[in-house]
N, C-alpha and C. Protein backbone atom coordinates (compact mmCIF):
# COMPACT_ATOMS: atom_id res chain seq x y z
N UNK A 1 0.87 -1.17 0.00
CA UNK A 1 0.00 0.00 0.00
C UNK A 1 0.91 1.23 0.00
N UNK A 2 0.51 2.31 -0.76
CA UNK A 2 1.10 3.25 -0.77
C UNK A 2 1.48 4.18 0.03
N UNK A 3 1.96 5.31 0.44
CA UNK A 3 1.97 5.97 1.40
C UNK A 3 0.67 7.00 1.45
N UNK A 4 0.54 7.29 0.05
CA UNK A 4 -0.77 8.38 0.21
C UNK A 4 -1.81 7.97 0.65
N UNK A 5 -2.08 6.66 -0.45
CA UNK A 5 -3.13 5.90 0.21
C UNK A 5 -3.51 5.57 1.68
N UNK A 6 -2.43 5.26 2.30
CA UNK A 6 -2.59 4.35 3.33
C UNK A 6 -2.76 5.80 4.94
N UNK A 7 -2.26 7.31 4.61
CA UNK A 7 -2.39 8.37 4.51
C UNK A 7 -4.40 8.74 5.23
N UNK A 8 -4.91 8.13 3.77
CA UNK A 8 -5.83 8.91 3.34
C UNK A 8 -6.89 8.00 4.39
N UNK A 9 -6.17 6.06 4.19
CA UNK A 9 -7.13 5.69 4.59
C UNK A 9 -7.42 6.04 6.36
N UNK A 10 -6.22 6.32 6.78
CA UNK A 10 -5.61 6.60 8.14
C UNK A 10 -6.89 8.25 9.03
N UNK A 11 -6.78 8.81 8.05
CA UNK A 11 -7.87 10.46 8.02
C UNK A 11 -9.03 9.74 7.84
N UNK A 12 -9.81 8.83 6.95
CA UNK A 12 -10.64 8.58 7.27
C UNK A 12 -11.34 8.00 8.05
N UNK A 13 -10.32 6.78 8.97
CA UNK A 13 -10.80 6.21 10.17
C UNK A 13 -10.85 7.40 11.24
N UNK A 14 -9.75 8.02 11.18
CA UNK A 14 -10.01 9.30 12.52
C UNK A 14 -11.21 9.58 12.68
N UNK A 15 -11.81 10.50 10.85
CA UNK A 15 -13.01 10.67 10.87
C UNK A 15 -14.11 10.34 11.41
N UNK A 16 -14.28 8.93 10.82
CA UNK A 16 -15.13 7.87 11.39
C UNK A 16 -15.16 7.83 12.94
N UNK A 17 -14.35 7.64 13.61
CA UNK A 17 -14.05 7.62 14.85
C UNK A 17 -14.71 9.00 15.69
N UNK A 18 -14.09 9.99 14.82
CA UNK A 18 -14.87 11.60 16.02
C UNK A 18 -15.91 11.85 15.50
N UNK A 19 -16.66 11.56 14.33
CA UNK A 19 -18.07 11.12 14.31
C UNK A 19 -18.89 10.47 14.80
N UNK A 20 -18.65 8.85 15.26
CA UNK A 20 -18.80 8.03 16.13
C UNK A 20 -19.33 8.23 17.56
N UNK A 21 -17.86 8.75 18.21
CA UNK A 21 -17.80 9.90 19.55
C UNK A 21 -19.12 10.64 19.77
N UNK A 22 -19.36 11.40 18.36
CA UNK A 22 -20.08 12.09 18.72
C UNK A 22 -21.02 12.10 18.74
N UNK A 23 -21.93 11.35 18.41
CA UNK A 23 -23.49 10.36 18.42
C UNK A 23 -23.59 10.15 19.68
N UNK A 24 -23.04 9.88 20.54
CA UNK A 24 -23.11 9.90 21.91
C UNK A 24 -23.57 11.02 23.02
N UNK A 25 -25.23 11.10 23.87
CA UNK A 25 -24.91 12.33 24.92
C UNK A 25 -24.20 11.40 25.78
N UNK A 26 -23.68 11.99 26.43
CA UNK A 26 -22.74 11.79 27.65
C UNK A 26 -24.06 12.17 29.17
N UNK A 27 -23.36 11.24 30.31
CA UNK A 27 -24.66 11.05 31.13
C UNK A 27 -24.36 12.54 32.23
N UNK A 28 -25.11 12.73 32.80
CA UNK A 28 -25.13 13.49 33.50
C UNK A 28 -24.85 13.42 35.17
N UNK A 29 -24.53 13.41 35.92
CA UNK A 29 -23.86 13.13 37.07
C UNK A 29 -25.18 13.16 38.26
N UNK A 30 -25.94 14.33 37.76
CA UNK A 30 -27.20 14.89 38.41
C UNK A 30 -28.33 15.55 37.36
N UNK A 31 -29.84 15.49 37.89
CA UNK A 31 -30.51 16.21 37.54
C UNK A 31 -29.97 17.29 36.36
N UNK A 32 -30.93 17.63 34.99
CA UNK A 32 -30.78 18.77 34.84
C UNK A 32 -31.74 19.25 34.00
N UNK A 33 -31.81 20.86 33.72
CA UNK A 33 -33.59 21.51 33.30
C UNK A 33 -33.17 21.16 31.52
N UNK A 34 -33.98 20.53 31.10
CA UNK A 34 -33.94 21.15 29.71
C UNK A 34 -34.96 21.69 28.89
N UNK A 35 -33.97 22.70 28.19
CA UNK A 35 -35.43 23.97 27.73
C UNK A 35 -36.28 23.36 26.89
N UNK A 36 -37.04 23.61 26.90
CA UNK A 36 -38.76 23.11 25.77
C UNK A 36 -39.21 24.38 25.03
N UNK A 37 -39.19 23.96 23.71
CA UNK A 37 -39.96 25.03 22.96
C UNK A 37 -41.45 24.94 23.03
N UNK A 38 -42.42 25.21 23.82
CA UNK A 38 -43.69 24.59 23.50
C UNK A 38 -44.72 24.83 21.93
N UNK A 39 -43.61 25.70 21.32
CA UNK A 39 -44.27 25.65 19.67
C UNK A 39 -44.27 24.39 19.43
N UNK A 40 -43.57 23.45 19.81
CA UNK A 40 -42.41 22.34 18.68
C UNK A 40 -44.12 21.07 19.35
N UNK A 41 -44.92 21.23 20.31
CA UNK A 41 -45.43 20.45 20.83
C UNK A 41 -46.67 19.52 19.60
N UNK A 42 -46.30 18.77 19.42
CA UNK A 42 -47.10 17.91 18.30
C UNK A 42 -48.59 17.66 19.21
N UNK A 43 -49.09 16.95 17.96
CA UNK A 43 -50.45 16.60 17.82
C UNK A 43 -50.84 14.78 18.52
N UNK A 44 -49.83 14.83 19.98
CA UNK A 44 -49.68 13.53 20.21
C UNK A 44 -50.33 12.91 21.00
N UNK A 45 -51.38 13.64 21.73
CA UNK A 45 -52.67 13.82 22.84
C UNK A 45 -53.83 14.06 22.56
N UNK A 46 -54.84 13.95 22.95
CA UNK A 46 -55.80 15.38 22.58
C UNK A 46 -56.00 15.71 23.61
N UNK A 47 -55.13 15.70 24.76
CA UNK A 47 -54.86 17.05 25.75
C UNK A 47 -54.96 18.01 25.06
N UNK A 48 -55.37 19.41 25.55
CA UNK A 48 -54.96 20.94 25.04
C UNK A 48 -53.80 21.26 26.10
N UNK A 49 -53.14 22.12 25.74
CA UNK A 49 -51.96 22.48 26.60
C UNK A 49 -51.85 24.28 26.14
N UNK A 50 -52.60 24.61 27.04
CA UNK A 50 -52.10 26.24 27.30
C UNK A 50 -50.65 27.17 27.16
N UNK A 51 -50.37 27.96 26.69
CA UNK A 51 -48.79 28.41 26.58
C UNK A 51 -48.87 29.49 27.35
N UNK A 52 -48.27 30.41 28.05
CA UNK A 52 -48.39 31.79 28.81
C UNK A 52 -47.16 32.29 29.22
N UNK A 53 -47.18 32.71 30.27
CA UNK A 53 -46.26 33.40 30.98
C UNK A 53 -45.67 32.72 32.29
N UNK A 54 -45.98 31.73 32.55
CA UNK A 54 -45.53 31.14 33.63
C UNK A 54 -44.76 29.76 33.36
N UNK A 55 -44.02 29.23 34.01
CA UNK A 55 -43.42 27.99 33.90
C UNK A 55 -43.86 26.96 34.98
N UNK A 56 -43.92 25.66 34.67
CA UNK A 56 -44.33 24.72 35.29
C UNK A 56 -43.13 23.07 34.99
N UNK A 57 -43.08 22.26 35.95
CA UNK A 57 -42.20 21.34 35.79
C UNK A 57 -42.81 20.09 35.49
N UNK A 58 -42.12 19.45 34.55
CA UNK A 58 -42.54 18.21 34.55
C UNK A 58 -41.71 16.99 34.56
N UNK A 59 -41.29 15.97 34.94
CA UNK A 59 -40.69 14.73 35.06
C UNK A 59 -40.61 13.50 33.95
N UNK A 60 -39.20 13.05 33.63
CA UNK A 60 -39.49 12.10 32.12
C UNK A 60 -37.86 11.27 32.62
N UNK A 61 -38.41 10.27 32.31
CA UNK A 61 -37.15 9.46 32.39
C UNK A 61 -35.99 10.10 31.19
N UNK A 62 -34.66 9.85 31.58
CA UNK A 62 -33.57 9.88 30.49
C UNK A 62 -32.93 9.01 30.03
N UNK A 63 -32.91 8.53 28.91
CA UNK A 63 -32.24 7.26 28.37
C UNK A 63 -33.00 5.68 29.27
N UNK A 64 -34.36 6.21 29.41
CA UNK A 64 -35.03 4.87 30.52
C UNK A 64 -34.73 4.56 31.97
N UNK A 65 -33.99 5.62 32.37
CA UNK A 65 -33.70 5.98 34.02
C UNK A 65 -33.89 6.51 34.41
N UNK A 66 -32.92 7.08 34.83
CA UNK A 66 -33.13 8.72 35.76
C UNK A 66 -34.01 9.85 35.42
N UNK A 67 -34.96 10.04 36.47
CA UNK A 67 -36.02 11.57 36.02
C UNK A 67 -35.29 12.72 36.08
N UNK A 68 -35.65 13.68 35.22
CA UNK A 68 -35.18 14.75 35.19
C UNK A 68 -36.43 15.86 34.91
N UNK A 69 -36.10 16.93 35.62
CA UNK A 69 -37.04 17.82 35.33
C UNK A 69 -36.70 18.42 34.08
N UNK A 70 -38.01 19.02 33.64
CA UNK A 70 -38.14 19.59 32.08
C UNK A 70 -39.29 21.03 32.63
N UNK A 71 -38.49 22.19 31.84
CA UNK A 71 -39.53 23.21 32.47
C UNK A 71 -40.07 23.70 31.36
N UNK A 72 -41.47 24.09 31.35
CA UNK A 72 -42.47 24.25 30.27
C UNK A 72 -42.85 25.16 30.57
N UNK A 73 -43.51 26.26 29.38
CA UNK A 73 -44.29 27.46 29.53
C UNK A 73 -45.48 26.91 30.13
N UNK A 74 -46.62 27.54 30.53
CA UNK A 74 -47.75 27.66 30.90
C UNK A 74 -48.30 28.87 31.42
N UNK A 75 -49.95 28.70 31.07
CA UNK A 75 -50.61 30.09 31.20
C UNK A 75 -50.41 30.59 33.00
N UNK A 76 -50.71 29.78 34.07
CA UNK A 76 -50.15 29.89 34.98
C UNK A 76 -49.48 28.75 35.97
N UNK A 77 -48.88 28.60 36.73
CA UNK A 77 -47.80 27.92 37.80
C UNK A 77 -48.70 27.73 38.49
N UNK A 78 -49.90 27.81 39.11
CA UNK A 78 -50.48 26.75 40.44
C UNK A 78 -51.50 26.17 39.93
N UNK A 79 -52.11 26.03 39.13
CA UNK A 79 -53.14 25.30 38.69
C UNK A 79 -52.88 23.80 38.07
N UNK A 80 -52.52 23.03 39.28
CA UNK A 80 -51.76 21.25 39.21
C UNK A 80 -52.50 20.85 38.10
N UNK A 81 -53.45 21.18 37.33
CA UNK A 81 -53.56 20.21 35.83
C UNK A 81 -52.79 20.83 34.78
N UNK A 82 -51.90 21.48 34.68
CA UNK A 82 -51.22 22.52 33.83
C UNK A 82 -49.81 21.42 33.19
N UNK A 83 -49.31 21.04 34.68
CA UNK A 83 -48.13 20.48 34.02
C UNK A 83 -49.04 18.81 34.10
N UNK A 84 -49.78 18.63 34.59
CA UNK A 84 -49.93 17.21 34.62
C UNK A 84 -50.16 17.09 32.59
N UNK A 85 -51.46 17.74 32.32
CA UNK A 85 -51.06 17.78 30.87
C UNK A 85 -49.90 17.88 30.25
N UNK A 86 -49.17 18.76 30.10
CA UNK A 86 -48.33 19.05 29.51
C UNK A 86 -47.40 17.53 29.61
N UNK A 87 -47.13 16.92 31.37
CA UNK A 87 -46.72 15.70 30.71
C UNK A 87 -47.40 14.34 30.43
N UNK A 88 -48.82 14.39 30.33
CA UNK A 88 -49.32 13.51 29.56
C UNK A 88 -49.23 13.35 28.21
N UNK A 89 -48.87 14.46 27.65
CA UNK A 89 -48.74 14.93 26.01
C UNK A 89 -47.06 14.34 26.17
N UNK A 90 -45.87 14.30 26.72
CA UNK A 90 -44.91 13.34 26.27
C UNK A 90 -43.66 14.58 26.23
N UNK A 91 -42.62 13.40 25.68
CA UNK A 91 -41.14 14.37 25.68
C UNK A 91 -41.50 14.89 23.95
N UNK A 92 -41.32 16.24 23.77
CA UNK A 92 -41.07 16.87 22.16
C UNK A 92 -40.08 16.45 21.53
N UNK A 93 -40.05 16.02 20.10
CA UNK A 93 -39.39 16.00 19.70
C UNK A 93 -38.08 16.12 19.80
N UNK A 94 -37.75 17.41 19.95
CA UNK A 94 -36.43 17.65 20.04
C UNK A 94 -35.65 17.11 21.45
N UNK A 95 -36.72 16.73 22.66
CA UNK A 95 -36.63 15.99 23.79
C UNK A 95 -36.04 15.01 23.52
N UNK A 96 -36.92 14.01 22.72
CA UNK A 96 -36.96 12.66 22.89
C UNK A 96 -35.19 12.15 21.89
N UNK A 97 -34.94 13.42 21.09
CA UNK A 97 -33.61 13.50 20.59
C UNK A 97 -32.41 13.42 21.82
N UNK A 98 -33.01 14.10 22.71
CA UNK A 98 -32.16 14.39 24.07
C UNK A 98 -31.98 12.87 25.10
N UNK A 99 -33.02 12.05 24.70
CA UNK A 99 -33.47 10.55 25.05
C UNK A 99 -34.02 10.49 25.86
N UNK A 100 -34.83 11.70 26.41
CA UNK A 100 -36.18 11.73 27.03
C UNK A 100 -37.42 10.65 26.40
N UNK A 101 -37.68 10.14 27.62
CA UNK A 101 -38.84 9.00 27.22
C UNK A 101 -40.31 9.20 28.00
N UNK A 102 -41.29 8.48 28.64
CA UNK A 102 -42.31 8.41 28.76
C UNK A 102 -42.49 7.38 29.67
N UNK A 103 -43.07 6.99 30.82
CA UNK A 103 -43.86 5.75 31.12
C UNK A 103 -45.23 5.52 31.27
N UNK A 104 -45.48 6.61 30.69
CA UNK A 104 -47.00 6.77 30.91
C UNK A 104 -47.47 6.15 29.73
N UNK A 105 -48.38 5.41 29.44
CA UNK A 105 -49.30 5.21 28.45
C UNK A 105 -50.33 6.10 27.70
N UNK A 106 -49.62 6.25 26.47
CA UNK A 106 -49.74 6.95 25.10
C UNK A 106 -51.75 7.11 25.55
N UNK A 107 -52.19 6.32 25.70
CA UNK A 107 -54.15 6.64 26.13
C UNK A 107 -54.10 6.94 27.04
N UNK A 108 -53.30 7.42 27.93
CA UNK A 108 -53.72 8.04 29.25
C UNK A 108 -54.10 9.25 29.10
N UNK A 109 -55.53 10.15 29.68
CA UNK A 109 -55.94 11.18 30.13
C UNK A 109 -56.38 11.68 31.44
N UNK A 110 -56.33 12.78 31.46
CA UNK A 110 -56.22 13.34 32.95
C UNK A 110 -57.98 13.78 32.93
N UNK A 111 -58.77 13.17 33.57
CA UNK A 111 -59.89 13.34 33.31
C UNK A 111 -60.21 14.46 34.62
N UNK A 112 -59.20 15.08 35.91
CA UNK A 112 -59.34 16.08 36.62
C UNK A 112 -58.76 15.88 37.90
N UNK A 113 -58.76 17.22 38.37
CA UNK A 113 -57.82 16.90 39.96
C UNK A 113 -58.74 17.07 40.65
N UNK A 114 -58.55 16.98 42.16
CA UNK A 114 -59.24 17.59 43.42
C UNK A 114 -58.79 17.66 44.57
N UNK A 115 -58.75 18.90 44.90
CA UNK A 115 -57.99 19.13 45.93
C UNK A 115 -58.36 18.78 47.37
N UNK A 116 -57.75 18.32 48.72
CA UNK A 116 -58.21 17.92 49.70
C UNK A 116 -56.68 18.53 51.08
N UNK A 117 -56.49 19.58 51.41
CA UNK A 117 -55.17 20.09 51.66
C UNK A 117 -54.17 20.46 50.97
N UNK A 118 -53.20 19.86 51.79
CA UNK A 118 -51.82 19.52 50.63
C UNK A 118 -51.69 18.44 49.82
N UNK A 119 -53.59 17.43 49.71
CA UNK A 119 -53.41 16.12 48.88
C UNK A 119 -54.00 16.34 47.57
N UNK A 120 -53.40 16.39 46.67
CA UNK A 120 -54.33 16.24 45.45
C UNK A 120 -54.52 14.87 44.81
N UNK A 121 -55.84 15.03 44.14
CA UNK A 121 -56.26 13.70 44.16
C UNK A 121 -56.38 13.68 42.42
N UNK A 122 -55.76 12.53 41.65
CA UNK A 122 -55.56 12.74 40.36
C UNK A 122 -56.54 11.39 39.42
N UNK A 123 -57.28 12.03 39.19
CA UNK A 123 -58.33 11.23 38.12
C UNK A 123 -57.90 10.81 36.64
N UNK A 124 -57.52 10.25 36.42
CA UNK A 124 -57.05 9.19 34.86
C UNK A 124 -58.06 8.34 34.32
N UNK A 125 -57.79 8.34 32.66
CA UNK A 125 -58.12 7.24 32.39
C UNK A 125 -57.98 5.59 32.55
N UNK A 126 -58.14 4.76 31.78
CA UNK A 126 -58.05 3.32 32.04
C UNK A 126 -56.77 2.94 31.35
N UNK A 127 -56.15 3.96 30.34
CA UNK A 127 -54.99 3.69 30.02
C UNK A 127 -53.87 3.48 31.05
N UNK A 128 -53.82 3.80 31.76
CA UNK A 128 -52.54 3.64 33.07
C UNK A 128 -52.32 2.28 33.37
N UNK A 129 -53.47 1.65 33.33
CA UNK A 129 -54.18 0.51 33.54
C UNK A 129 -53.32 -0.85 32.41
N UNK A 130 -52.57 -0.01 31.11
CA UNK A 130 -52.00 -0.53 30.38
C UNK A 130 -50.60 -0.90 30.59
N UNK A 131 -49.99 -0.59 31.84
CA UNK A 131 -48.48 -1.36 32.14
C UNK A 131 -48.65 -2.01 33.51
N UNK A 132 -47.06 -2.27 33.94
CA UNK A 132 -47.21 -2.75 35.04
C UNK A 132 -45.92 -3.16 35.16
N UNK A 133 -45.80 -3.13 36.48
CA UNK A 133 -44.09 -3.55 37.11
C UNK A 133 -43.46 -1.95 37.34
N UNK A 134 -42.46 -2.35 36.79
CA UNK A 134 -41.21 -1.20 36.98
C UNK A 134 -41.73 0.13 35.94
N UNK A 135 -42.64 -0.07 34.79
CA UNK A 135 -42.52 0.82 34.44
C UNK A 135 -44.11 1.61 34.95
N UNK A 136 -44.45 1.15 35.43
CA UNK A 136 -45.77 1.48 35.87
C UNK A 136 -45.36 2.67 37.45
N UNK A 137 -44.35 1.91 38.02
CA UNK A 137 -43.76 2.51 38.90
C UNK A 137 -43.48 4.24 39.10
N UNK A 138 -42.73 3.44 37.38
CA UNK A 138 -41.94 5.25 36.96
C UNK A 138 -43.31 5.96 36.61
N UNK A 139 -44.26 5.75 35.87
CA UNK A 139 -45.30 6.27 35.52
C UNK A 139 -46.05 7.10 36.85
N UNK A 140 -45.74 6.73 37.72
CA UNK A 140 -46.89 7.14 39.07
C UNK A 140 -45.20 7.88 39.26
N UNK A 141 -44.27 7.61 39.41
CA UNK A 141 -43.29 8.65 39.95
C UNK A 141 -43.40 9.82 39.29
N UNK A 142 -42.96 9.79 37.89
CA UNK A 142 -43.74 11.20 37.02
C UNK A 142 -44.67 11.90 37.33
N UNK A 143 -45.89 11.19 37.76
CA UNK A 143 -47.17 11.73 38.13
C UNK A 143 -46.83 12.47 39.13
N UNK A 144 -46.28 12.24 40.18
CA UNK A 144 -46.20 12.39 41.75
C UNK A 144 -45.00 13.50 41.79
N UNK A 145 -43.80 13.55 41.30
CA UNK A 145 -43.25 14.82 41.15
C UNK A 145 -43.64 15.89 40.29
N UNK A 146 -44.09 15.93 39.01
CA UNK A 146 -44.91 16.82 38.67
C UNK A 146 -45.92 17.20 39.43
N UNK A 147 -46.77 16.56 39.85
CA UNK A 147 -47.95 17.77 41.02
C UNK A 147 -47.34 17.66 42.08
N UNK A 148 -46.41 17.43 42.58
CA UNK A 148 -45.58 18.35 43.83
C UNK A 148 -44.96 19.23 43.46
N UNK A 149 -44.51 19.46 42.14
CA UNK A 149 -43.61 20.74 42.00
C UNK A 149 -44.54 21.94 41.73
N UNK A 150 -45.77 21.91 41.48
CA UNK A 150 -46.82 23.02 41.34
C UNK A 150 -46.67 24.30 42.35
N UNK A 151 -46.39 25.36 41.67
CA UNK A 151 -46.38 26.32 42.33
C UNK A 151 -47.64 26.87 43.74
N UNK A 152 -47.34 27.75 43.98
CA UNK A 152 -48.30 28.48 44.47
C UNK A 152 -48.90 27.76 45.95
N UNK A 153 -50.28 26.85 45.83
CA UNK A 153 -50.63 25.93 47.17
C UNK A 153 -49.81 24.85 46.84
N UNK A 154 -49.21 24.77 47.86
CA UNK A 154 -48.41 23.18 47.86
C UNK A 154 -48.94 21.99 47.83
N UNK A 155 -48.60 21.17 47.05
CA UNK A 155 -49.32 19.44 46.91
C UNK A 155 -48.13 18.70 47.40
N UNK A 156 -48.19 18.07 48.82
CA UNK A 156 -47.28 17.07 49.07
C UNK A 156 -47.55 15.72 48.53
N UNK A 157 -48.81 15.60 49.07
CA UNK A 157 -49.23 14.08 48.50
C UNK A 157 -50.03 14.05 47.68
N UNK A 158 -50.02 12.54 47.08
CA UNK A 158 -51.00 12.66 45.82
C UNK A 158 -51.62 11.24 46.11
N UNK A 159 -52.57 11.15 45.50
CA UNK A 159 -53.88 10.10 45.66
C UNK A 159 -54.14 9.77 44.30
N UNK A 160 -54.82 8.59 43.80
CA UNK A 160 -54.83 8.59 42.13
C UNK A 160 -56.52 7.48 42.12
N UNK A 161 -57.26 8.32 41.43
CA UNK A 161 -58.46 7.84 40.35
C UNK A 161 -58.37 6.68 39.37
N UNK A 162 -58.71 6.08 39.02
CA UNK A 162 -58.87 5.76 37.50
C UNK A 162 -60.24 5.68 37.75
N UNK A 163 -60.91 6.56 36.48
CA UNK A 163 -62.47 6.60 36.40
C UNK A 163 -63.08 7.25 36.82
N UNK A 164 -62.62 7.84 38.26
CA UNK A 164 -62.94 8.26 39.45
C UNK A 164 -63.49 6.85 40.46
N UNK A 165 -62.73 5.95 39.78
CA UNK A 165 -62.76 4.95 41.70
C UNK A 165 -61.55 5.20 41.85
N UNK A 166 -60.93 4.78 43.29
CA UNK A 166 -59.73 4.79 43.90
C UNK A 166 -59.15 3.89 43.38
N UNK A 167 -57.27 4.11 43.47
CA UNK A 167 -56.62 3.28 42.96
C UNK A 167 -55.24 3.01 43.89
N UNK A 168 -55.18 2.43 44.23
CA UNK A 168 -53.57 2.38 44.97
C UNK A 168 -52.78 2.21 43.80
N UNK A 169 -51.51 3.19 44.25
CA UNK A 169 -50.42 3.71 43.11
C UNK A 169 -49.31 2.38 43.54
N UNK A 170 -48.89 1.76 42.60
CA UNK A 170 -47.63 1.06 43.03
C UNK A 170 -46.16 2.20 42.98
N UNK A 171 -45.16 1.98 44.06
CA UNK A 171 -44.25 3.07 44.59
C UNK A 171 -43.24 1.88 44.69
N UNK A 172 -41.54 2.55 44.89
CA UNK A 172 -40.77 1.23 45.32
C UNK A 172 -41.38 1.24 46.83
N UNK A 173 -42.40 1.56 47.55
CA UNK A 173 -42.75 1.18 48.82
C UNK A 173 -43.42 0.06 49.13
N UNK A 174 -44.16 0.10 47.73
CA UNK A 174 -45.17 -1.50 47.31
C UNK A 174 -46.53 -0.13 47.28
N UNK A 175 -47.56 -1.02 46.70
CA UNK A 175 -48.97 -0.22 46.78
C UNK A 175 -49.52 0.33 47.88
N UNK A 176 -49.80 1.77 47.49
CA UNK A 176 -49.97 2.83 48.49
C UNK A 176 -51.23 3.65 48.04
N UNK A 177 -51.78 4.00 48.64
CA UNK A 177 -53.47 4.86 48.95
C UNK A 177 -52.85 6.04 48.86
N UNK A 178 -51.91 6.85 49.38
CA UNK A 178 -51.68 8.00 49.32
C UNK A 178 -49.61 8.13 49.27
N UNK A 179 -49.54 8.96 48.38
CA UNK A 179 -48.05 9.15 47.70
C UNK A 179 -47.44 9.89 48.20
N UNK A 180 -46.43 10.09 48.75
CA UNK A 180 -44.96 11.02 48.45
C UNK A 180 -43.79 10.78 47.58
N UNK A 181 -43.28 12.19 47.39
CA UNK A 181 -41.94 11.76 46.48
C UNK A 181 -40.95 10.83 47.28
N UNK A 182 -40.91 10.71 48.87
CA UNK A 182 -39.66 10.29 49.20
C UNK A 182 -40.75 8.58 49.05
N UNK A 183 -41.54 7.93 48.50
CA UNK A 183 -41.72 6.66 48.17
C UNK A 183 -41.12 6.26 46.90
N UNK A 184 -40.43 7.02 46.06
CA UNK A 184 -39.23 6.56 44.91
C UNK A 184 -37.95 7.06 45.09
N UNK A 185 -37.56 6.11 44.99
CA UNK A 185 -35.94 6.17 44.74
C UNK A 185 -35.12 5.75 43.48
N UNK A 186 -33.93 5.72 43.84
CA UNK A 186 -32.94 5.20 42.69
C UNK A 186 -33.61 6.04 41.47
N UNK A 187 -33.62 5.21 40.54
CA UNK A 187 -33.79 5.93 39.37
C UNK A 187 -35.42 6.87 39.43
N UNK A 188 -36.30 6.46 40.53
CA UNK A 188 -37.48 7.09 40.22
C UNK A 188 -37.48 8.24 40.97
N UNK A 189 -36.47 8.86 41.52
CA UNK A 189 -36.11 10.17 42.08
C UNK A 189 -35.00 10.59 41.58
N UNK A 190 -35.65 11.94 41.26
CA UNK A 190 -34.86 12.67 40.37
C UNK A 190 -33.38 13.12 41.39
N UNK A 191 -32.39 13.30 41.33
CA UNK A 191 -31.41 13.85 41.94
C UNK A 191 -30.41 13.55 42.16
């Protein structure tokens, strides 16, 4: 083989190689916000999702682990069905590029909250109803840090509907009537 050749073929493996590299995100050590355009929000619900002046948080696994918060416009910050929509409707596009995922089931709707203190009580459809195990887990963890992070009246605990009958949420605590964030861990707490 020649020298040029062998040269040329030499630049193109590099190539290959810091191209390679770079297909890769690299993990994150901790938590972190990533911005959302809420223009970019598709037609993937038939949730409506309000846009405004306020920001609201919502929770999504990364690369199928770790939650991370995601902060979203909204018309206002204390009204707990704001972000619960917003993450029933899913990671955007340009999210799910980021390897933001979902455990919620694609038919799940938020059919309404109700408040009882610091407990809000969260009404769903029968879609939720569609997993189970570990990812069902993460699904109620999502749920459960998004309406705790709601501005304004505080929601510590959360309670969950389907239909409007009661439902015990499975937690890594085992099935529970009423939720806190410190009932997930490891990957189902964000931090």
């Amino acid at each position: 083989m020649n020298r040029t050749r062998r040269s040329a073929l030499l630049a193109l493996a590099a190539a290959a190689v810091v191209v390679i590299a770079g297909c890769g995100i690299p993990r994150d050590s901790e938590p972190r916000e990533v911005a959302v355009d809420t223009g970019l929000l598709g037609p993937t619900s038939s949730a409506s999702v309000p846009t405004g002046e306020a920001d609201v948080f919502v929770y999504f696994p990364i690369e199928g682990e770790k939650l991370v918060r995601v902060q979203r416009d909204a018309e206002n910050d204390s009204d707990p069905e704001l972000p619960l929509r917003h993450l029933l409707i899913g990671p955007t596009p340009d999210e799910r590029e980021d390897k933001l995922s979902t455990s919620i089931p694609s038919g799940t709707e938020l059919l309404g909250t109700e408040r009882d203190g610091d407990k809000l009580i969260i009404n769903l459809t029968k879609g939720i109803d569609s997993i189970q195990g570990k990812n069902l887990i993460t699904a109620y963890a999502q749920l459960v840090h998004t309406a705790t992070s709601v501005q304004g009246e505080p929601v510590s605990r959360v309670q969950f509907r389907v239909e409007g009958e009661d439902r015990l949420a499975l937690t890594d605590d085992g099935s529970l009537e009423t939720v806190v964030v410190n009932n997930f861990r490891g990957a189902n707490k964000p931090g």
